[in-house]
PDB file of N, CA and C in Angstrom:
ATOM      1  N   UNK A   1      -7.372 -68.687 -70.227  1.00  0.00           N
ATOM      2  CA  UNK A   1      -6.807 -69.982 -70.450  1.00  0.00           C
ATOM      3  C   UNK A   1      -5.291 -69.836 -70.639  1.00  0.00           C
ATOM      4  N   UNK A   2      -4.543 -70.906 -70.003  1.00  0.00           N
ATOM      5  CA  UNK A   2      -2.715 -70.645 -70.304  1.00  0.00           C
ATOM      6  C   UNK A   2      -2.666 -72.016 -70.993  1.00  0.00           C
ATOM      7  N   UNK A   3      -1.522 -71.226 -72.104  1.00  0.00           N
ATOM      8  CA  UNK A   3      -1.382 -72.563 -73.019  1.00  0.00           C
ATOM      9  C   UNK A   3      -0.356 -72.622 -72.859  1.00  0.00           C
ATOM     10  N   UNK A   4       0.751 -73.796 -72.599  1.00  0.00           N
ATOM     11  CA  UNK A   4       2.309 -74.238 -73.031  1.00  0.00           C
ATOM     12  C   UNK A   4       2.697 -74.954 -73.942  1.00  0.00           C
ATOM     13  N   UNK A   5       3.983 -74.821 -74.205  1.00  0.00           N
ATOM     14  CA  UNK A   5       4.120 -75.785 -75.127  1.00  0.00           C
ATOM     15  C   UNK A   5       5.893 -75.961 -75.067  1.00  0.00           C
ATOM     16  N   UNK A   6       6.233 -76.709 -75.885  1.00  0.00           N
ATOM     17  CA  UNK A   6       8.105 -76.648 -75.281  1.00  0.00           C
ATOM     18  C   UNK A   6       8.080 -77.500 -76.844  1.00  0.00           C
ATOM     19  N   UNK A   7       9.403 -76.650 -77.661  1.00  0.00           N
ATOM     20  CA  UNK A   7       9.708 -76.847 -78.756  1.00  0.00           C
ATOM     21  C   UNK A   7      11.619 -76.688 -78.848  1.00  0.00           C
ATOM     22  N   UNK A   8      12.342 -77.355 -79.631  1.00  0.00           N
ATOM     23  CA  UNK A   8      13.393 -77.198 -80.111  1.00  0.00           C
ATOM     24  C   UNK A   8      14.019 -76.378 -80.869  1.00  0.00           C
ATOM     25  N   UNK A   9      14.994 -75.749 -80.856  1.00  0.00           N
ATOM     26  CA  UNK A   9      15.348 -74.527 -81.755  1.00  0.00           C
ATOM     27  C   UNK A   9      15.388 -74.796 -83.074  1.00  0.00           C
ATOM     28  N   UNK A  10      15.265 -75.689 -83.707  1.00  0.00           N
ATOM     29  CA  UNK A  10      15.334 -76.451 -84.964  1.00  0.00           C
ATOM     30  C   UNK A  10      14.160 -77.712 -84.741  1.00  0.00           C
ATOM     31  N   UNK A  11      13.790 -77.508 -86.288  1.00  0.00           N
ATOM     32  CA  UNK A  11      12.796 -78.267 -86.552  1.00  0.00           C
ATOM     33  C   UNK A  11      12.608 -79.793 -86.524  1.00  0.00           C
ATOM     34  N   UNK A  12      13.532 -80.116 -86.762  1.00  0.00           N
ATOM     35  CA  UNK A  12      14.139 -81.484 -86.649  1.00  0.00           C
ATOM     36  C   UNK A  12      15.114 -82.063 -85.933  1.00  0.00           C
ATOM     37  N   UNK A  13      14.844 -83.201 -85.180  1.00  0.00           N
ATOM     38  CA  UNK A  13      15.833 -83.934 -84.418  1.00  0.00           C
ATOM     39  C   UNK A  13      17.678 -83.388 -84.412  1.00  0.00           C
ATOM     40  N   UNK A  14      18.752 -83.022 -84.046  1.00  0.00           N
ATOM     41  CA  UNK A  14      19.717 -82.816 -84.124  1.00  0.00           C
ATOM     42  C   UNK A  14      20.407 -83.364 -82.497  1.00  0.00           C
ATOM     43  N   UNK A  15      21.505 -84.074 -82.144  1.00  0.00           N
ATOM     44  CA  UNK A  15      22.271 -84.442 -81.473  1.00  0.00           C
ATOM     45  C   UNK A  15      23.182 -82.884 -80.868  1.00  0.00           C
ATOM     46  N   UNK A  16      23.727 -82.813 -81.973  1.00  0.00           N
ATOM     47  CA  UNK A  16      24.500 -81.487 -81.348  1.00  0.00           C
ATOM     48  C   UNK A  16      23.868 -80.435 -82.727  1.00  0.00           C
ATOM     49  N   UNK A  17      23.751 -79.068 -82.065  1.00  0.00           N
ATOM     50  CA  UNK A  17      22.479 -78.055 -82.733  1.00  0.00           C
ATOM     51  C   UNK A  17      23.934 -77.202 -83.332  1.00  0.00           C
ATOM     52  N   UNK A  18      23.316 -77.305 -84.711  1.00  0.00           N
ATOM     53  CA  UNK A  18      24.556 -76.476 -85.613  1.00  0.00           C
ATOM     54  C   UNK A  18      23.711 -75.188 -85.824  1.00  0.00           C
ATOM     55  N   UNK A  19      24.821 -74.016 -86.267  1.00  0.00           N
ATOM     56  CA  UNK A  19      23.681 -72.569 -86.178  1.00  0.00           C
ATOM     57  C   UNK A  19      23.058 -72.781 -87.431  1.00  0.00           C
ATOM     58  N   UNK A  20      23.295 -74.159 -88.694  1.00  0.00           N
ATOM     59  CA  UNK A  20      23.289 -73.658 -89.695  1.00  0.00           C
ATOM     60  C   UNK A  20      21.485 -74.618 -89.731  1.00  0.00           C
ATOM     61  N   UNK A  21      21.329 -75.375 -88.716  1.00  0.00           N
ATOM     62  CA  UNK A  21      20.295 -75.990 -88.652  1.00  0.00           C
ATOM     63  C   UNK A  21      19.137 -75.385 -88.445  1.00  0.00           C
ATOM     64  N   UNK A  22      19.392 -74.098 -87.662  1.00  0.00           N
ATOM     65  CA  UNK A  22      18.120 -73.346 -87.035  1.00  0.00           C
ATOM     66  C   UNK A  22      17.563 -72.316 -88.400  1.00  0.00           C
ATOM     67  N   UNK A  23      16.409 -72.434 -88.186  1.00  0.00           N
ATOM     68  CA  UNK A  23      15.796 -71.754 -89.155  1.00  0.00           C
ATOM     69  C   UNK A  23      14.970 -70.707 -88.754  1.00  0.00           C
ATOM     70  N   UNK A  24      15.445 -69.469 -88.919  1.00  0.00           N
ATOM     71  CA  UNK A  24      14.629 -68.231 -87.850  1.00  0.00           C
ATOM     72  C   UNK A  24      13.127 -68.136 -88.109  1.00  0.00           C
ATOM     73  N   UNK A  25      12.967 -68.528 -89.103  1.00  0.00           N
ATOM     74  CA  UNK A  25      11.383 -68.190 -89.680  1.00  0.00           C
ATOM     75  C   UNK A  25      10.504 -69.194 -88.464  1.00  0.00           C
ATOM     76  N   UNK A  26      11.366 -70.171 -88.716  1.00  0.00           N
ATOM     77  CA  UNK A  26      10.671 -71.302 -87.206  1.00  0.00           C
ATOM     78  C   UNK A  26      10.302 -70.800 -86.081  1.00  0.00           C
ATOM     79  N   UNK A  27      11.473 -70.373 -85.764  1.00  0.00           N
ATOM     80  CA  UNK A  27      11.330 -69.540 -84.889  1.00  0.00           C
ATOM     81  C   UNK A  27      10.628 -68.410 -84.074  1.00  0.00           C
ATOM     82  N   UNK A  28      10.249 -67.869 -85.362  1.00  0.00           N
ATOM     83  CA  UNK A  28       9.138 -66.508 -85.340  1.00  0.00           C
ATOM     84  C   UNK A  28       7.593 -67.237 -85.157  1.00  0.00           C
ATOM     85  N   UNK A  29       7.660 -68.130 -86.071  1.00  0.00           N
ATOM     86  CA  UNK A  29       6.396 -68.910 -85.864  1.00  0.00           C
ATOM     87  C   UNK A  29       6.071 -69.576 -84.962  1.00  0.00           C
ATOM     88  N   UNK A  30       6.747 -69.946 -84.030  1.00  0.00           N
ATOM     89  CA  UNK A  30       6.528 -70.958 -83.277  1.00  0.00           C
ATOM     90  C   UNK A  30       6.588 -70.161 -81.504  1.00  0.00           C
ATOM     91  N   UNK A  31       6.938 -68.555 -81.812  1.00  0.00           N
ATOM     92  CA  UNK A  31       7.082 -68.084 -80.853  1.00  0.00           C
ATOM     93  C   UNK A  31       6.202 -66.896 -80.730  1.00  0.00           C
ATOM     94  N   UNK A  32       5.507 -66.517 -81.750  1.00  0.00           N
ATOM     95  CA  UNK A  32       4.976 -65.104 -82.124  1.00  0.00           C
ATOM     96  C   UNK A  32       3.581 -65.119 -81.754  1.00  0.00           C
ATOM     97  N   UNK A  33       2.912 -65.901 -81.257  1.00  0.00           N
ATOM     98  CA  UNK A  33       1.492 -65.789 -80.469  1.00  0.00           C
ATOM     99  C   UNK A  33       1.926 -66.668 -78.410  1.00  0.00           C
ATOM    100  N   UNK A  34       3.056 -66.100 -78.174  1.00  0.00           N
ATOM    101  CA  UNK A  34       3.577 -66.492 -76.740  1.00  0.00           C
ATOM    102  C   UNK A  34       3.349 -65.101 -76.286  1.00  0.00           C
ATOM    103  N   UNK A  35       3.121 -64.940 -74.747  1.00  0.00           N
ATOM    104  CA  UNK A  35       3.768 -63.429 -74.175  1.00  0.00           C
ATOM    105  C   UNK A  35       4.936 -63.709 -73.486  1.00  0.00           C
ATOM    106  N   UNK A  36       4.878 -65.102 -73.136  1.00  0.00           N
ATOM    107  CA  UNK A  36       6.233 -65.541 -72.479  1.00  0.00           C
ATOM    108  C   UNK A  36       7.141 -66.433 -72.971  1.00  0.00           C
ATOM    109  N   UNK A  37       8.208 -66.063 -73.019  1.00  0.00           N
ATOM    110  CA  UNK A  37       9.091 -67.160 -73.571  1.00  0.00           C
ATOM    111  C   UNK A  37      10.039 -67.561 -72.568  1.00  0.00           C
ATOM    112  N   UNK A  38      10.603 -68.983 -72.317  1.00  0.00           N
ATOM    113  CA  UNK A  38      11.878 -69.270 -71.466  1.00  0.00           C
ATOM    114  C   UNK A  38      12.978 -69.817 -72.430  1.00  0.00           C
ATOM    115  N   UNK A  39      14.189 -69.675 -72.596  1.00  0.00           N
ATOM    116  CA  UNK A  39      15.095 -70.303 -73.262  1.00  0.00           C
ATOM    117  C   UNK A  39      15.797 -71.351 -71.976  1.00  0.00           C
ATOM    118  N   UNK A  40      16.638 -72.505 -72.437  1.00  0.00           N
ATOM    119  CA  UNK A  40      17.706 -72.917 -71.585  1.00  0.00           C
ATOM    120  C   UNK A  40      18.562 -72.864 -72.678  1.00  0.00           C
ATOM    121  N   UNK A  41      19.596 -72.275 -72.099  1.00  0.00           N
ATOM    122  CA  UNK A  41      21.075 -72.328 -72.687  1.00  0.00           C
ATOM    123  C   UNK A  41      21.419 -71.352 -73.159  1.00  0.00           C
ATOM    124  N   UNK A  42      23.050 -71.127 -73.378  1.00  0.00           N
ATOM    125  CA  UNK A  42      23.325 -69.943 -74.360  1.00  0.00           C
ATOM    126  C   UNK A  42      23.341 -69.394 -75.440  1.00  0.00           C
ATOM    127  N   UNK A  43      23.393 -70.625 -75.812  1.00  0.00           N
ATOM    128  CA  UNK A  43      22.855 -70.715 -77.406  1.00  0.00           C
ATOM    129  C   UNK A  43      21.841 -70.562 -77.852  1.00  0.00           C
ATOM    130  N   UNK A  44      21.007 -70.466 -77.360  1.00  0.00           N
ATOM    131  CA  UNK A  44      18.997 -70.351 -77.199  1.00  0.00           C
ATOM    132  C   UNK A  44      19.086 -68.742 -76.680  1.00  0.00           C
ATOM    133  N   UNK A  45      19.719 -68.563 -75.605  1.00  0.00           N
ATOM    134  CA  UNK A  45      19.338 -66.871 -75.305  1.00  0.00           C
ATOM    135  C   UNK A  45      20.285 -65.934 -76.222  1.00  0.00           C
ATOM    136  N   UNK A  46      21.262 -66.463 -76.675  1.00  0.00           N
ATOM    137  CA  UNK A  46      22.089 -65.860 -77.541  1.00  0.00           C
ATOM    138  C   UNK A  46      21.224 -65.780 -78.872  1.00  0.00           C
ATOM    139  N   UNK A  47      20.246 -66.563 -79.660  1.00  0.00           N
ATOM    140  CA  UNK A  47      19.848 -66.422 -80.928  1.00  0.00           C
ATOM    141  C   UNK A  47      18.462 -65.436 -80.658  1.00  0.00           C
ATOM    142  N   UNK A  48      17.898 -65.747 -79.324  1.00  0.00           N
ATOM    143  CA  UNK A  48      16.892 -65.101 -79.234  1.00  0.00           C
ATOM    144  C   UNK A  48      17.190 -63.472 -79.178  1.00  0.00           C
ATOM    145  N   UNK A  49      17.871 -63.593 -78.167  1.00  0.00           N
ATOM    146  CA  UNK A  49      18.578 -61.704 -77.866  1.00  0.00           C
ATOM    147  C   UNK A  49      18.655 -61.273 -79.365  1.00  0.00           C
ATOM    148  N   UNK A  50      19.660 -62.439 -80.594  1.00  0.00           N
ATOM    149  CA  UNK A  50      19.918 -61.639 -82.150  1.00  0.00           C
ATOM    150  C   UNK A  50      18.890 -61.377 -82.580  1.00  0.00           C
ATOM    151  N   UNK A  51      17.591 -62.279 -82.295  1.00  0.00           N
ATOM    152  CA  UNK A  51      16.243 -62.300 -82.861  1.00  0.00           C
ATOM    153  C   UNK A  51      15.620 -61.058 -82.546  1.00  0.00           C
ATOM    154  N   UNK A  52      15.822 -60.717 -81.294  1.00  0.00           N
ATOM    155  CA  UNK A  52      15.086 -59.466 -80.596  1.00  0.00           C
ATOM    156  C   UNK A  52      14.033 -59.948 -80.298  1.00  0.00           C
ATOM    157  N   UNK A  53      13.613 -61.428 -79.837  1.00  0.00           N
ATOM    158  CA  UNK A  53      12.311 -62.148 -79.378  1.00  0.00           C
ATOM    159  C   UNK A  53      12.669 -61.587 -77.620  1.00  0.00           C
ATOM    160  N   UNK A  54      11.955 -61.509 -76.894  1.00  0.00           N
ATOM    161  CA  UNK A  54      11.842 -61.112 -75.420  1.00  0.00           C
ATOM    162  C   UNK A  54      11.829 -62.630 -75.211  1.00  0.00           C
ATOM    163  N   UNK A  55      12.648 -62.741 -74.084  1.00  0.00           N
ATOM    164  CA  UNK A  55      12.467 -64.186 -73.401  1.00  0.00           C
ATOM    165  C   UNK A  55      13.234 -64.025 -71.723  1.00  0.00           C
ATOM    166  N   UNK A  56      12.667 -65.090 -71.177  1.00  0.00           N
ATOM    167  CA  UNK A  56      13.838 -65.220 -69.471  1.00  0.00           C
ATOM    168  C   UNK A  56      14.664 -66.262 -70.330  1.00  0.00           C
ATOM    169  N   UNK A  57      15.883 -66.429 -70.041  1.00  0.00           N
ATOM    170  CA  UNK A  57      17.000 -67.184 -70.026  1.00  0.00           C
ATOM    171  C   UNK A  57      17.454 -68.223 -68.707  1.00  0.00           C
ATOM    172  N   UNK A  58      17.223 -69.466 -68.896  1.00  0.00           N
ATOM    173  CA  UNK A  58      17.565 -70.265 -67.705  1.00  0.00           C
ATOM    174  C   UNK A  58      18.815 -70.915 -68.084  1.00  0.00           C
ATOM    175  N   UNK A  59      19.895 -71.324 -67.614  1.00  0.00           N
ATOM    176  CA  UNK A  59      20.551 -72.302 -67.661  1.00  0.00           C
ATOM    177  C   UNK A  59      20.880 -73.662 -67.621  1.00  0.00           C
ATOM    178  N   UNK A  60      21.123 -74.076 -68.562  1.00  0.00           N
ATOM    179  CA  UNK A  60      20.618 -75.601 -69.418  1.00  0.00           C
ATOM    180  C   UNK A  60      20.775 -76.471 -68.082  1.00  0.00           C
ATOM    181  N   UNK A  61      19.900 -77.281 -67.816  1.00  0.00           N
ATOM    182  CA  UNK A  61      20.268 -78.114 -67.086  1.00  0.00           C
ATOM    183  C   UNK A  61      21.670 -79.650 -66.541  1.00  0.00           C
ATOM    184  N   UNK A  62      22.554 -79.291 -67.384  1.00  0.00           N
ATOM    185  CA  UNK A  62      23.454 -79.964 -67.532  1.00  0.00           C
ATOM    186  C   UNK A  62      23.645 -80.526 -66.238  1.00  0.00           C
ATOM    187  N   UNK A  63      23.881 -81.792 -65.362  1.00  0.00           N
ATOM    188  CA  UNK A  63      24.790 -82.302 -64.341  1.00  0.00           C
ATOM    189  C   UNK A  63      25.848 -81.490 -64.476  1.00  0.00           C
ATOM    190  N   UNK A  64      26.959 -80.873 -64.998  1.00  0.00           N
ATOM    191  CA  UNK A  64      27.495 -80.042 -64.883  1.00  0.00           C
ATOM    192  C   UNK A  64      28.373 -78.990 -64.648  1.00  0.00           C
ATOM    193  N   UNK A  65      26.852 -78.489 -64.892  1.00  0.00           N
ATOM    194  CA  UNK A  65      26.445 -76.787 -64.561  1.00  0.00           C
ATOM    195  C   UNK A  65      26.898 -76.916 -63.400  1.00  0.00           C
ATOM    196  N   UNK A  66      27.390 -76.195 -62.347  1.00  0.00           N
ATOM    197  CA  UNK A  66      27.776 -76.201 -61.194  1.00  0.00           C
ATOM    198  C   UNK A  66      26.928 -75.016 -60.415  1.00  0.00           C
ATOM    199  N   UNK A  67      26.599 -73.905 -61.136  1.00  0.00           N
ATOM    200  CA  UNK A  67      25.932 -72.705 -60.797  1.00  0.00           C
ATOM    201  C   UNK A  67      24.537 -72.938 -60.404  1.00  0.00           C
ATOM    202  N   UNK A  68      24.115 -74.572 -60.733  1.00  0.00           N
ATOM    203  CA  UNK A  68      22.543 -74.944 -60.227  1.00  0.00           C
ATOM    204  C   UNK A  68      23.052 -75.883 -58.862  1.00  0.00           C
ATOM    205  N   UNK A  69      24.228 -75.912 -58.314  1.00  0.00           N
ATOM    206  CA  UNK A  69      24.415 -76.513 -57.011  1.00  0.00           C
ATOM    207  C   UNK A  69      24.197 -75.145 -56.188  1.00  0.00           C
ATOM    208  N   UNK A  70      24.475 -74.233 -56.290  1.00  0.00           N
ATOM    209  CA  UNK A  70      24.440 -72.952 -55.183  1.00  0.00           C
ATOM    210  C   UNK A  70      23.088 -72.770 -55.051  1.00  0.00           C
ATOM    211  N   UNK A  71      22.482 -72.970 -53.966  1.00  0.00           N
ATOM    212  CA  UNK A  71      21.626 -72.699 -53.191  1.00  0.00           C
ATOM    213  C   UNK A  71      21.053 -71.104 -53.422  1.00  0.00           C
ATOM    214  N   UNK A  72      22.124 -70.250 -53.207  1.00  0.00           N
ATOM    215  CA  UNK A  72      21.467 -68.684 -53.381  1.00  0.00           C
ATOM    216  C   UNK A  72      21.371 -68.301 -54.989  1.00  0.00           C
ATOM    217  N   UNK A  73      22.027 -68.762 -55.574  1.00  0.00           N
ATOM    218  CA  UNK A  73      21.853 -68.795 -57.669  1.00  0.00           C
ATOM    219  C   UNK A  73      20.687 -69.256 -57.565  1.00  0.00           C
ATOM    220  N   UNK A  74      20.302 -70.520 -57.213  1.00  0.00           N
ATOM    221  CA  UNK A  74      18.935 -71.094 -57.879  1.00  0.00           C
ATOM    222  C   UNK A  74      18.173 -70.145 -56.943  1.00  0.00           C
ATOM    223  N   UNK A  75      18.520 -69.415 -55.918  1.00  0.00           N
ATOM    224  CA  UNK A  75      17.185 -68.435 -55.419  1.00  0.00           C
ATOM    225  C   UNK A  75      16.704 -67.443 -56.081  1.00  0.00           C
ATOM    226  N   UNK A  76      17.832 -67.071 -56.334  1.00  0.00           N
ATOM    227  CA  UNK A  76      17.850 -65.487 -57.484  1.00  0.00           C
ATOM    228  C   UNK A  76      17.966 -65.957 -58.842  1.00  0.00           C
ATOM    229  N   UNK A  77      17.665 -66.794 -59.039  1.00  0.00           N
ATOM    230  CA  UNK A  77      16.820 -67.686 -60.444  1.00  0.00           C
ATOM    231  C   UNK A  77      15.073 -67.617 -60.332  1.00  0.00           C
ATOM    232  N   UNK A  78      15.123 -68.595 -59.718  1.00  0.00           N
ATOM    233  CA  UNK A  78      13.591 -68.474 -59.370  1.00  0.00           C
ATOM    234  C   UNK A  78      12.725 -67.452 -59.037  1.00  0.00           C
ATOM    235  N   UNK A  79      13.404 -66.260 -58.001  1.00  0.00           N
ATOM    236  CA  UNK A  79      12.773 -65.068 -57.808  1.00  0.00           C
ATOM    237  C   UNK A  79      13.053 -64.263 -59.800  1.00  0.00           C
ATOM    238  N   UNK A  80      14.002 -64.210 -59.776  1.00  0.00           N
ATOM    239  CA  UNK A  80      13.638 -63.705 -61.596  1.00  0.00           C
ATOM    240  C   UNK A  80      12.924 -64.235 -62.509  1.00  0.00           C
ATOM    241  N   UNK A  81      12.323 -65.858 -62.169  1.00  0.00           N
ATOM    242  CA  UNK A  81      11.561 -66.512 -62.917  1.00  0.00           C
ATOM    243  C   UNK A  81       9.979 -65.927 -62.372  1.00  0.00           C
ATOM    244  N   UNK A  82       9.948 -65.872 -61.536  1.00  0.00           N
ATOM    245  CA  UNK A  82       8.585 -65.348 -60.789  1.00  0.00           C
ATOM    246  C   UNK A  82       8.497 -64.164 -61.083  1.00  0.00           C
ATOM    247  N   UNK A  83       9.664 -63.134 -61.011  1.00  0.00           N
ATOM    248  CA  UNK A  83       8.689 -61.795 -61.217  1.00  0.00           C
ATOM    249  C   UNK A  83       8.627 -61.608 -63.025  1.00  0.00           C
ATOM    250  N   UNK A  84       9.059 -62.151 -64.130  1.00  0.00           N
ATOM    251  CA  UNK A  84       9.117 -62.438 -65.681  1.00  0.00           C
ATOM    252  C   UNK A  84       7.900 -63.041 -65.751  1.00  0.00           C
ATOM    253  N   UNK A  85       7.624 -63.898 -64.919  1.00  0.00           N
ATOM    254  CA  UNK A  85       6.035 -64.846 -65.514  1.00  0.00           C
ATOM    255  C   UNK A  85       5.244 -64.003 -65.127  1.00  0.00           C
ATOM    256  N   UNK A  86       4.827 -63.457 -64.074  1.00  0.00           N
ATOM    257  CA  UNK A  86       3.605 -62.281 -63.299  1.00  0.00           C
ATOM    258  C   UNK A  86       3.814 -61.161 -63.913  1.00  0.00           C
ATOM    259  N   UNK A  87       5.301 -60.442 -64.423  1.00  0.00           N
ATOM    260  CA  UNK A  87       5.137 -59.270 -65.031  1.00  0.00           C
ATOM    261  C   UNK A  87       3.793 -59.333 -66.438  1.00  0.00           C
ATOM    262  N   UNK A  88       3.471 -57.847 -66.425  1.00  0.00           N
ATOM    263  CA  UNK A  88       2.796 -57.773 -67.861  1.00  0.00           C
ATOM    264  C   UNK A  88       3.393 -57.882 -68.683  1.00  0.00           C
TER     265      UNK A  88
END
């Protein structure tokens, strides 16, 4: 059975995400029965990397982002998203 789920780095509603909002323990909990994790953003792969949680890192979807207009980025996105989900 595959379960998903999609959660916020903080527990509660926030507009703009202060570091002082995130609460790591949340974190651990809310991530510690996953084998896979995806972050968007830098701020998300940046706390995770401090965390030492394993995750793929995507880039936030912002209008923008300009690096999700290139055609060969979002290829060699997706091929790294594919071989992270199938890896063991």
């Amino acid at each position: 059975m595959e379960i998903y789920s999609f959660s916020n780095a903080c527990a509660h509603h926030a507009t703009f995400l202060k570091k002082a909002d995130i609460d790591e323990t949340y974190i651990q909990n809310i991530t510690k029965n996953y084998n896979k994790i995806l972050t968007l953003g830098n701020e998300v792969k940046q706390l995770f990397t401090k965390m030492e949680i394993e995750h793929f890192s995507l880039l936030h979807p912002l209008p923008l982002n300009r690096k999700l207009n290139d055609k060969k980025f979002e290829i060699s996105v997706i091929n790294g998203l594919h071989s992270y989900l199938n890896s063991l």
